[in-house]
Protein backbone atom coordinates (compact mmCIF):
# COMPACT_ATOMS: atom_id res chain seq x y z
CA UNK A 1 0.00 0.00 0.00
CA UNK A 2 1.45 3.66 -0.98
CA UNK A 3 0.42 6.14 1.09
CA UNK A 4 0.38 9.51 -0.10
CA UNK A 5 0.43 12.92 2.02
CA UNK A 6 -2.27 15.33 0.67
CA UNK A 7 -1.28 19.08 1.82
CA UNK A 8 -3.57 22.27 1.91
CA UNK A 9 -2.80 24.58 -1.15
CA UNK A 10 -3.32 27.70 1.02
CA UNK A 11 -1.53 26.87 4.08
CA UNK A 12 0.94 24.19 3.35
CA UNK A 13 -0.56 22.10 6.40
CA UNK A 14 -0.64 18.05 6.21
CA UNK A 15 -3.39 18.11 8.30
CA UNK A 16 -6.49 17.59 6.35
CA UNK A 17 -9.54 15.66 5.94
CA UNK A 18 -11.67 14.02 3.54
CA UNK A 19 -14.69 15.76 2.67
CA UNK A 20 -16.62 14.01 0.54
CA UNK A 21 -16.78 13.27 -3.41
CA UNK A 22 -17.42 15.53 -6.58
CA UNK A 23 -19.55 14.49 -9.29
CA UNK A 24 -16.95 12.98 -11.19
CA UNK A 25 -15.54 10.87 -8.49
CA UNK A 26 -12.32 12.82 -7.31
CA UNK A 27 -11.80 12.71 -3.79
CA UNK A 28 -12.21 16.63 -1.55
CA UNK A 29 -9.98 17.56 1.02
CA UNK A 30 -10.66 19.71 3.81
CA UNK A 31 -7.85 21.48 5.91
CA UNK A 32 -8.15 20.71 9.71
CA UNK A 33 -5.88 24.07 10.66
CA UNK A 34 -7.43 26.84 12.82
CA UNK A 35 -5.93 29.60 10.80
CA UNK A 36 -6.16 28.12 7.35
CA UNK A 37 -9.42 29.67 5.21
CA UNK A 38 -11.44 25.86 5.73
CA UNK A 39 -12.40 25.59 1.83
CA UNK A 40 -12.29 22.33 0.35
CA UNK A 41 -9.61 21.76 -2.38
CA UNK A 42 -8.86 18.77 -4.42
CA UNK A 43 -5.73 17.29 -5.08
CA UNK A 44 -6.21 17.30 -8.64
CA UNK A 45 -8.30 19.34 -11.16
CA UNK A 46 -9.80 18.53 -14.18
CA UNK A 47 -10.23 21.87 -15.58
CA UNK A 48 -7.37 24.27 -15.42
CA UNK A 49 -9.85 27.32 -14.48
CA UNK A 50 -10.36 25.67 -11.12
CA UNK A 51 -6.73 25.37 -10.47
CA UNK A 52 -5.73 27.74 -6.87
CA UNK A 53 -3.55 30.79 -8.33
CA UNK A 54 -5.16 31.08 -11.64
CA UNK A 55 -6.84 34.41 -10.62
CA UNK A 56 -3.94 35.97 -9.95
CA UNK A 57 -2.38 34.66 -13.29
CA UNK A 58 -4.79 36.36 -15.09
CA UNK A 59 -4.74 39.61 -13.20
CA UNK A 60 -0.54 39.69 -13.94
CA UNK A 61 -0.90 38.95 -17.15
CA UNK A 62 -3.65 41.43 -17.87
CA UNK A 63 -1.44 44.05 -15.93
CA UNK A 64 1.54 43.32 -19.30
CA UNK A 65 -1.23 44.27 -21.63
CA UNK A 66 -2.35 40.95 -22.43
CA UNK A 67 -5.48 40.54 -24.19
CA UNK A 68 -8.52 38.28 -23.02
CA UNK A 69 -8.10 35.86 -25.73
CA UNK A 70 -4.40 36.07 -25.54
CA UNK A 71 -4.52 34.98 -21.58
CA UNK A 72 -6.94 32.00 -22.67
CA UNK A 73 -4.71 30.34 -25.10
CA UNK A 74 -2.26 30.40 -22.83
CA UNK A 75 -3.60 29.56 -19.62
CA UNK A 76 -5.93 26.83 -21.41
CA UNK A 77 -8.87 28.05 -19.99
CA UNK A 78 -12.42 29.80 -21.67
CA UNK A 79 -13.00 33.67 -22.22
CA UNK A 80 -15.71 33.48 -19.83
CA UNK A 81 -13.05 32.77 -16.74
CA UNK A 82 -11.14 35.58 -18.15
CA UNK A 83 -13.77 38.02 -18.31
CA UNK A 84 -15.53 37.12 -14.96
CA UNK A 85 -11.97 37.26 -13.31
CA UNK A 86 -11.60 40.97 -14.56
CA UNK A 87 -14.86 41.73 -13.75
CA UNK A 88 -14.69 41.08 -10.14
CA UNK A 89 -11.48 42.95 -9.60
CA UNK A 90 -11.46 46.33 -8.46
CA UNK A 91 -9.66 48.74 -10.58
């Protein structure tokens, strides 16, 4: 049997939990540390617009004067992620 240590992406803590299944199957993760935001994460994502840090991909990359489209080719992810990304920001 391999055993494999799952850590938080926020936090860096070992300490987690399970926390159920997604549609698909995957297994979630919960992080069991007091000072750690307590969202559930997975250890692997099937689409890359789910992935922790992409926001802040697209917020760099739109700060170089790259264009929507541009930032969705290369980030392999929709428009609509883009765009709803931007939109929440506050300029």
């Amino acid at each position: 049997m391999v055993m494999v240590s799952v850590k938080c992406p926020r936090c860096g803590e070992t300490k987690v939990s399970k926390n159920g299944k997604t549609g698909a199957g995957k297994q979630k993760y919960l992080c069991t540390n007091r000072e750690c935001t307590g969202q559930s994460f997975l250890q692997e994502y099937t689409q890359n617009g789910s992935k922790p840090g992409i926001d802040e991909k697209i917020i760099k990359m739109t700060a170089n004067a790259s264009g929507i489209r541009d930032i969705a080719r290369v980030l392999k992810i929709s428009k609509q992620k883009v765009q709803d990304t931007l939109k929440k920001q506050k300029i």
